[in-house]
Protein backbone atom coordinates (compact mmCIF):
# COMPACT_ATOMS: atom_id res chain seq x y z
CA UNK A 1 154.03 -12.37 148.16
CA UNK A 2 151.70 -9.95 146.92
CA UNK A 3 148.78 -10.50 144.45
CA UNK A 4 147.81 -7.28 143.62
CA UNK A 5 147.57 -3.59 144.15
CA UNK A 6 145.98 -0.92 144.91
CA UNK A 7 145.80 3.03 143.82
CA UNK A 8 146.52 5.32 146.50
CA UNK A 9 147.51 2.81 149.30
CA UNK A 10 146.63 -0.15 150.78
CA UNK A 11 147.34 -4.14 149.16
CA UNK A 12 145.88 -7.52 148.71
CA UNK A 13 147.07 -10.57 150.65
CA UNK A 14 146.14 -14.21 151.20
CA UNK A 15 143.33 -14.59 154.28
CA UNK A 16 145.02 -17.67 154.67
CA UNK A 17 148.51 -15.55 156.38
CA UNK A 18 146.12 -14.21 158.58
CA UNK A 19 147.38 -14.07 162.26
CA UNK A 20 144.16 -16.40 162.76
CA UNK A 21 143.66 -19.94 162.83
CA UNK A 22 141.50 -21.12 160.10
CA UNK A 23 138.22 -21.69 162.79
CA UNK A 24 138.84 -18.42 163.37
CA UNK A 25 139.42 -16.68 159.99
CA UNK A 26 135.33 -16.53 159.78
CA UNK A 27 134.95 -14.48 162.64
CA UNK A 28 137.20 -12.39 161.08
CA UNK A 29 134.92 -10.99 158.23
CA UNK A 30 131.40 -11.03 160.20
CA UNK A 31 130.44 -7.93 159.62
CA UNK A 32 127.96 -9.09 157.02
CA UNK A 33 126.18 -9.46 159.92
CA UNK A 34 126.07 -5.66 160.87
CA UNK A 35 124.33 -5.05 157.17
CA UNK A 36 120.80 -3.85 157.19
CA UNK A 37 119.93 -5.72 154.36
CA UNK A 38 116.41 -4.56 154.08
CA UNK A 39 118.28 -0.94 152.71
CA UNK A 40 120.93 -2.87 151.03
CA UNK A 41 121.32 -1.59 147.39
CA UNK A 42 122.45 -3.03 144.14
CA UNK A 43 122.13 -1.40 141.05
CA UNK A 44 122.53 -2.88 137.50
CA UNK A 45 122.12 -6.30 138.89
CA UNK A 46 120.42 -8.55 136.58
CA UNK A 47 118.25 -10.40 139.23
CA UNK A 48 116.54 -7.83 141.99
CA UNK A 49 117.57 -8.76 145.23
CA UNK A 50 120.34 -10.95 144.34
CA UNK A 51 123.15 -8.43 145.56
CA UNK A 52 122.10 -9.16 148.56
CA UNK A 53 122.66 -13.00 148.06
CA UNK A 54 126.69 -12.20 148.12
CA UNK A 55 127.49 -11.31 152.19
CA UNK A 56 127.59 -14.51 153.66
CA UNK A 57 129.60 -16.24 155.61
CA UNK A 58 132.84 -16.74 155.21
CA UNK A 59 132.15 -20.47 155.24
CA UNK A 60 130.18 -20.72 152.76
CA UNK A 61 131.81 -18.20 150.11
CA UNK A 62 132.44 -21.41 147.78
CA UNK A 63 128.30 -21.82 147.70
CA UNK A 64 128.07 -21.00 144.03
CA UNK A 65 124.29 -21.39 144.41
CA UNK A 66 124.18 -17.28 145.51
CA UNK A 67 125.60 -15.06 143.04
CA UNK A 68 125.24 -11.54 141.72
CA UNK A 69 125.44 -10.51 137.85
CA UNK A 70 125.57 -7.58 136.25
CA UNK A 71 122.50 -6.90 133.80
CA UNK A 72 123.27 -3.56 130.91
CA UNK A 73 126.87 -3.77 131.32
CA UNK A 74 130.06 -4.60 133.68
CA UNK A 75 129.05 -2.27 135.96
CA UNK A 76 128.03 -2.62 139.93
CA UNK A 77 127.29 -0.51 142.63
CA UNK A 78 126.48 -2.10 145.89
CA UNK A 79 125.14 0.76 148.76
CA UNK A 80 125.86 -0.73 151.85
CA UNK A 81 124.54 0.63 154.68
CA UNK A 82 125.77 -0.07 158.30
CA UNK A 83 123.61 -1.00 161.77
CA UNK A 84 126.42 1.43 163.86
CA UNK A 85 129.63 2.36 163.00
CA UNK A 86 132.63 0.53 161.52
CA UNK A 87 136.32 0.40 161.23
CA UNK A 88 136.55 -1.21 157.94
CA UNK A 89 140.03 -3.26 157.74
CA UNK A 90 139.66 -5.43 154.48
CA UNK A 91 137.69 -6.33 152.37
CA UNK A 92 137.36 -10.14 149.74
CA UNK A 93 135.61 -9.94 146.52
CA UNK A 94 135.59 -13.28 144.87
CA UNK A 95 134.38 -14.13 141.39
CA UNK A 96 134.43 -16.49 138.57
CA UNK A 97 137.60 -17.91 137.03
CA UNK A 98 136.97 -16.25 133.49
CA UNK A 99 136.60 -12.47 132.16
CA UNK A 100 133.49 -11.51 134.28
CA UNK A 101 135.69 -11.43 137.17
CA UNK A 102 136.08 -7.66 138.58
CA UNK A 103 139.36 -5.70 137.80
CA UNK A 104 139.07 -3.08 139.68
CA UNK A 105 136.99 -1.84 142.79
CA UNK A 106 136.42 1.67 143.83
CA UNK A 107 135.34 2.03 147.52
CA UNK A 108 133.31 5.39 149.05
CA UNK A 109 132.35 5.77 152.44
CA UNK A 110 129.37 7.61 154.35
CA UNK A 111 127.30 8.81 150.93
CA UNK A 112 124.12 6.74 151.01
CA UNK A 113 122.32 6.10 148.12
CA UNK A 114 124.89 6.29 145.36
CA UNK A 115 123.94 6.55 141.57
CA UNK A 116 126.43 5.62 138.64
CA UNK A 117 126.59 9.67 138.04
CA UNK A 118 127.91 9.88 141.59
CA UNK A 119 130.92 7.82 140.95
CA UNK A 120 132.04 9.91 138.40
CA UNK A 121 133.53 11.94 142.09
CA UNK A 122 136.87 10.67 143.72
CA UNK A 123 136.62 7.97 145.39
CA UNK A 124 137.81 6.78 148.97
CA UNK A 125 140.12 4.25 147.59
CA UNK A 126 140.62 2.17 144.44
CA UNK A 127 141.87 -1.12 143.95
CA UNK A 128 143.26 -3.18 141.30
CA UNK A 129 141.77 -6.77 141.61
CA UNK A 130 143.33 -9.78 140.64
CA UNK A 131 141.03 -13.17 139.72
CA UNK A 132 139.89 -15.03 143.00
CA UNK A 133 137.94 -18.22 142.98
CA UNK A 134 138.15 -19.09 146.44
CA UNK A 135 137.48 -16.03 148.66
CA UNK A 136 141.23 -16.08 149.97
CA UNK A 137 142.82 -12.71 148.43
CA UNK A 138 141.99 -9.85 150.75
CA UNK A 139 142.75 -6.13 150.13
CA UNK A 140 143.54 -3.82 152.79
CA UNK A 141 142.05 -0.57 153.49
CA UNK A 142 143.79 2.72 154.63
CA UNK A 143 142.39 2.28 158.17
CA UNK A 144 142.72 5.94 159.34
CA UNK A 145 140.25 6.97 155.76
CA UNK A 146 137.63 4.07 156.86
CA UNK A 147 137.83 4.22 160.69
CA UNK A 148 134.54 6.10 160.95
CA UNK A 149 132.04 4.32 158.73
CA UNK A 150 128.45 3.83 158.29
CA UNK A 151 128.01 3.21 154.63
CA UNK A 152 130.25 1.76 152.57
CA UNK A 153 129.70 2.01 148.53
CA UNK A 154 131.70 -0.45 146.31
CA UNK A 155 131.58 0.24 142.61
CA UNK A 156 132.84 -2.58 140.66
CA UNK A 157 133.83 -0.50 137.65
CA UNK A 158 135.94 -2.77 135.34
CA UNK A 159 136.06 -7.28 134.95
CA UNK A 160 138.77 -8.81 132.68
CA UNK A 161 136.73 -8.36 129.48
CA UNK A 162 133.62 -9.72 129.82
CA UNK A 163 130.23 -8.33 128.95
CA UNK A 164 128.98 -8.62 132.10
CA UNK A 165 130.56 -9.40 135.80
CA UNK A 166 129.83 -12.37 138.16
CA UNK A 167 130.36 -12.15 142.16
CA UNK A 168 129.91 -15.35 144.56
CA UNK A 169 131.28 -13.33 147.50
CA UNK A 170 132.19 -10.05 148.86
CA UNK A 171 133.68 -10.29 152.75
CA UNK A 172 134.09 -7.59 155.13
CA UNK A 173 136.79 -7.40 158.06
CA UNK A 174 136.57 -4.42 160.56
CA UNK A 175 135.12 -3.29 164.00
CA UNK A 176 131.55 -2.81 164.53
CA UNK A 177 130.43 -0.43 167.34
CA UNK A 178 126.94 1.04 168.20
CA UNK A 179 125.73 3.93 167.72
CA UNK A 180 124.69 5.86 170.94
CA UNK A 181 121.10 6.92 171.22
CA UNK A 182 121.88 10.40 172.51
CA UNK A 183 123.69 11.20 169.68
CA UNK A 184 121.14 10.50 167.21
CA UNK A 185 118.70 12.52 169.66
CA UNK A 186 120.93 15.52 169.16
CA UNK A 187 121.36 14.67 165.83
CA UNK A 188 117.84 15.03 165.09
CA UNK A 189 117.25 17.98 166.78
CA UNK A 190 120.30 19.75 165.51
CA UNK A 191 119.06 18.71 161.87
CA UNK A 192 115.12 20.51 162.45
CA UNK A 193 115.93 23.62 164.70
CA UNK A 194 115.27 27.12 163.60
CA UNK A 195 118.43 28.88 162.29
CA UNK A 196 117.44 31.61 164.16
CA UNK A 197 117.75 29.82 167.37
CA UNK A 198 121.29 29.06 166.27
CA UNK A 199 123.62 31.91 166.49
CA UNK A 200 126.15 30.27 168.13
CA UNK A 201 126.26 26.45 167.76
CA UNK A 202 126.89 25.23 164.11
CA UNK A 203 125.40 21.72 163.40
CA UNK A 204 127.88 18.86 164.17
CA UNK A 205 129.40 16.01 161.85
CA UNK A 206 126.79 13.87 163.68
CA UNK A 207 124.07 14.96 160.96
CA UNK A 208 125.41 12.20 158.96
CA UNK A 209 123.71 9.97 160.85
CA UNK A 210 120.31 10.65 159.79
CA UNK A 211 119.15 8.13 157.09
């Protein structure tokens, strides 16, 4: 049965007809642990810091204690960025069972330090949301967009009504890999060497690593 939708691919199904027994399903969505928090953002959250509050583990997604809330509007954009690099599979956002609830989530991947003005661009993927008070709805990413990632931006752009939106929980499912030194090395020096010393070799992708 299917709870939702999204536009432009990808769906929303129960966590709990996962392939994985439930002692399992946690492991499933830990890569909040591959967050650097210290350079996660939130902006338009009413409380600094609180965004942060919301990747947790899955176990204790029902700990109403942590929230975030919106602060000037419904509007949230969460910059996310990544210890190495990740295949991002799903992803839970669960809320409150009233209008603050988010309707609709627009992911973008690898553009660190989003503003409001840059969502105005198209985004990776957008989702309709449904309402989801206990962390068990997940939506599905197109795999072969999200494969490659480092930062992940979710803008929660829309709730049911309300004048402001309320999130307990956001849970990430994916691969986590590291990133290999020597790239960044190469990275670094592709990113500062003269142009003139560059006649043949064009600067790689791997620029995008540089924070």
């Amino acid at each position: 049965m299917s709870h939702g939708h999204s536009h432009g691919g990808g769906g929303c199904r129960c966590a709990a007809e996962r392939e994985e027994p439930p002692e399992q399903r946690g492991l499933a969505y830990g890569l909040y642990l591959r967050i650097d928090l210290e350079r996660l953002q939130c902006l338009n959250e009413s409380r600094e810091g609180s965004g942060r509050g919301v990747f947790k583990p899955w176990e204790e997604r029902t700990d109403r204690s942590k929230f975030v809330e919106s602060d000037a509007d419904e509007e949230l954009l969460f910059n996310i960025p990544f210890t190495g690099n990740v295949k991002l599979k799903g992803i839970i956002i669960m809320g409150e069972d009233d209008d603050s609830h988010p309707s609709e989530m627009r992911l973008y991947k690898n553009i660190p330090q989003m503003s409001f003005d840059d969502t105005e661009r198209e985004p990776d993927q957008t989702f309709s949301l449904n309402r989801d008070t206990a962390g068990e709805l997940e939506y599905a990413t197109k795999i072969s967009r999200f494969s490659n990632v480092y930062h992940l931006s979710i803008h929660i752009s829309k709730n049911f009504g309300a004048d402001t939106t309320k999130i307990f929980y956001i849970g990430l499912r994916g691969e986590w890999t590291e990133l290999r030194r020597h790239e960044v090395t190469i990275c670094n020096y592709e990113a500062s060497a003269n142009p003139a010393d560059h006649r043949i070799h064009q600067v790689t992708p791997q620029t995008h690593f540089i924070s």
